[in-house]
Protein backbone atom coordinates (compact mmCIF):
# COMPACT_ATOMS: atom_id res chain seq x y z
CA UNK A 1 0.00 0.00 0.00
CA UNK A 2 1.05 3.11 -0.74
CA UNK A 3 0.61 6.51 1.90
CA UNK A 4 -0.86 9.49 0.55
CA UNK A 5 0.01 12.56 2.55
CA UNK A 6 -2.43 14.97 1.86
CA UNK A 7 -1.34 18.70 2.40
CA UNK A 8 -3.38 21.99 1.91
CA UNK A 9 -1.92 24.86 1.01
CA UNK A 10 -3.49 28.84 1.01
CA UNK A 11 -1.95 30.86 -1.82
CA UNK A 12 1.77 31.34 -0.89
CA UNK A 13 1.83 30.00 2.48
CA UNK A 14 3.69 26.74 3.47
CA UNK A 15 1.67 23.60 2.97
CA UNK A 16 -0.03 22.25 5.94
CA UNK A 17 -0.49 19.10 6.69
CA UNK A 18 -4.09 17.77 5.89
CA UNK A 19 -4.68 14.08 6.22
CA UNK A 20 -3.10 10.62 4.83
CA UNK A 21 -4.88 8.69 2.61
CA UNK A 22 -4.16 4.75 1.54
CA UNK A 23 -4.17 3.27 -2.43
CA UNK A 24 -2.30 0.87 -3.31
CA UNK A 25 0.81 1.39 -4.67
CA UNK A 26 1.89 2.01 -8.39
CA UNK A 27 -2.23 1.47 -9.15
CA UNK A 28 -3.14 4.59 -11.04
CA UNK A 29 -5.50 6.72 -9.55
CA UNK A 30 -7.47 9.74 -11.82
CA UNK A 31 -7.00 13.15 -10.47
CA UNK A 32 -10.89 12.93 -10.42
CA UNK A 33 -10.81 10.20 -8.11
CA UNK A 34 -8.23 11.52 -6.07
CA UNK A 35 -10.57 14.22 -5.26
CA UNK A 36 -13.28 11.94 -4.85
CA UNK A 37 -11.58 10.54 -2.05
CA UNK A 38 -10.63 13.31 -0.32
CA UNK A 39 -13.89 14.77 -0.53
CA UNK A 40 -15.26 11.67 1.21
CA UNK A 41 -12.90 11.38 4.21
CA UNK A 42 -13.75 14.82 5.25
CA UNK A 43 -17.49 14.40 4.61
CA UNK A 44 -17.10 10.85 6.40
CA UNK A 45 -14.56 12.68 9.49
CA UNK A 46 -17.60 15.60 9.77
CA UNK A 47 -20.71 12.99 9.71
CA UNK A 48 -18.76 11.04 12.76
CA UNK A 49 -17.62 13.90 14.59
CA UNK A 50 -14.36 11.67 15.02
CA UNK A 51 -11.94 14.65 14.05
CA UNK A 52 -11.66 18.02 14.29
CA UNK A 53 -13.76 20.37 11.64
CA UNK A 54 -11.01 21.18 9.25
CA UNK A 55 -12.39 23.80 6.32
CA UNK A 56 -13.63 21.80 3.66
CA UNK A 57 -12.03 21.53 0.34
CA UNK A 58 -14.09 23.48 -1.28
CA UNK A 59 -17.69 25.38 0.20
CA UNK A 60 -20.60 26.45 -1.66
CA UNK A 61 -22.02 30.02 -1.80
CA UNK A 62 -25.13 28.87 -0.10
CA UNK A 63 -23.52 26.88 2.23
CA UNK A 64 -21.39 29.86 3.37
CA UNK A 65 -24.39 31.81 3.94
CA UNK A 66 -26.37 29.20 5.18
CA UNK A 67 -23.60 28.84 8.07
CA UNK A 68 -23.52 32.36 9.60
CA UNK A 69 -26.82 33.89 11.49
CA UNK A 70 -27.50 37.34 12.03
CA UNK A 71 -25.15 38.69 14.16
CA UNK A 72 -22.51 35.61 14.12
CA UNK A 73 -18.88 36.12 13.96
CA UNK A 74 -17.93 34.87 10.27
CA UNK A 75 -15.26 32.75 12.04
CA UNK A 76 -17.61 31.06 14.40
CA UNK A 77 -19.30 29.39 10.91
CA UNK A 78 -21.40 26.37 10.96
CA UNK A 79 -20.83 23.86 8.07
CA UNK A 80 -24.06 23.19 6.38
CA UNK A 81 -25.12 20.39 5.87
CA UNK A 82 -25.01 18.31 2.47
CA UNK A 83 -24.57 14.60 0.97
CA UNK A 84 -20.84 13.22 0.72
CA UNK A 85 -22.01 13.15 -3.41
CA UNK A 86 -23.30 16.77 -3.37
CA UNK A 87 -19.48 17.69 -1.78
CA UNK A 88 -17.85 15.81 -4.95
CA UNK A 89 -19.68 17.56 -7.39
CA UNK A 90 -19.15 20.77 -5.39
CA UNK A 91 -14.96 20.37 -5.14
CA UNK A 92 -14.63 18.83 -8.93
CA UNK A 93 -16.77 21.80 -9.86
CA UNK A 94 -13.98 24.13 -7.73
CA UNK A 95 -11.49 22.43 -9.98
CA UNK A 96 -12.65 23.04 -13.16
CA UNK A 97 -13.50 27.11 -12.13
CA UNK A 98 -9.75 27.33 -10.58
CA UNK A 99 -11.13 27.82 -7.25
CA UNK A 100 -7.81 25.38 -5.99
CA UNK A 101 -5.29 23.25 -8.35
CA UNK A 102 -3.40 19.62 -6.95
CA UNK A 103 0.33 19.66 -7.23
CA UNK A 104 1.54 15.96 -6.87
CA UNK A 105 5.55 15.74 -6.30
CA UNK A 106 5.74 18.53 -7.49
CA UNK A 107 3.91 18.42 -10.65
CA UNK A 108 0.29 20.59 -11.23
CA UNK A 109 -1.85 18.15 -12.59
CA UNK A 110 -4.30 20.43 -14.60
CA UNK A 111 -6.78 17.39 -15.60
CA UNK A 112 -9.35 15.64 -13.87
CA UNK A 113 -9.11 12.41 -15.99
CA UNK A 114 -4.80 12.35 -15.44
CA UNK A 115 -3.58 9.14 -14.19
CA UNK A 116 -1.24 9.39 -11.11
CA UNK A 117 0.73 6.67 -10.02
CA UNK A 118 0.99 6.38 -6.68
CA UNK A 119 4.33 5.32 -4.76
CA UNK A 120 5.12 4.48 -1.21
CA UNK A 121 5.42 8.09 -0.07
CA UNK A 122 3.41 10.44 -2.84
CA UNK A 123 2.48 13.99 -1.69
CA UNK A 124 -0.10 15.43 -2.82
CA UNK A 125 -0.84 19.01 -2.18
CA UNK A 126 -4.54 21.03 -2.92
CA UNK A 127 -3.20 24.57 -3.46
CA UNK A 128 -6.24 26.58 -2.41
CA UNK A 129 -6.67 30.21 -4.18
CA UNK A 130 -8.09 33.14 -1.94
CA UNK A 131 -9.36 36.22 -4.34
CA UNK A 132 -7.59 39.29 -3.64
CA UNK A 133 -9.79 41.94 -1.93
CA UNK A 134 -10.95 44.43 -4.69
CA UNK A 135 -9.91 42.29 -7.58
């Protein structure tokens, strides 16, 4: 089997450790499926309540309003709740509008269907893009 370490990273900030994932080893995965994954452990880690809430891959607008009452601090949000598939669709949709873009070993993979082949210690890190106040 091969270990996945999983790193987020905001803009130009150092990656930070996000979770570790298992495939086994030299068994291409799609970048599609890759996300797939990911998307699932956290939806799967939120419906147990087993780890921490970690900010999800990617969040929809509705679900960021949905999250914050009148009067709430914005950093006191409330993940809404939706299905694990709902979450896919939501983060390969994120993909394909640039809202974050996968760097594995170094390498942006810039296509969902893009076979990666996983080895004993791949990193794989979601680069997560924050819109510039203004512009």
């Amino acid at each position: 089997m091969a270990t996945v370490t999983v790193q987020d990273q905001f803009n130009a900030r150092a990656p930070e450790f996000s979770l570790v994932m298992q495939w086994r080893e030299r068994v291409p995965m799609r970048l599609s499926s890759l996300i797939r994954e990911r998307v699932m452990l956290e939806w799967e880690r939120q419906a147990d309540n087993a780890a921490p809430s970690a900010r999800p891959l990617v969040e929809s607008k509705a679900a960021q309003r949905a999250s914050i009452t009148p009067g709430e601090n914005k950093r006191a949000r409330r993940p809404a709740v939706i299905s694990g598939e709902d979450a896919v669709a939501l983060a390969l949709r994120g993909f394909n509008k640039n809202a974050y873009f996968v760097v594995v070993e170094g390498t942006q993979i810039t296509d969902l269907d893009a076979e990666i082949r996983m080895t004993p210690s791949t990193t794989v890190t979601f680069v997560r893009l924050v819109p510039l106040v203004g512009g």
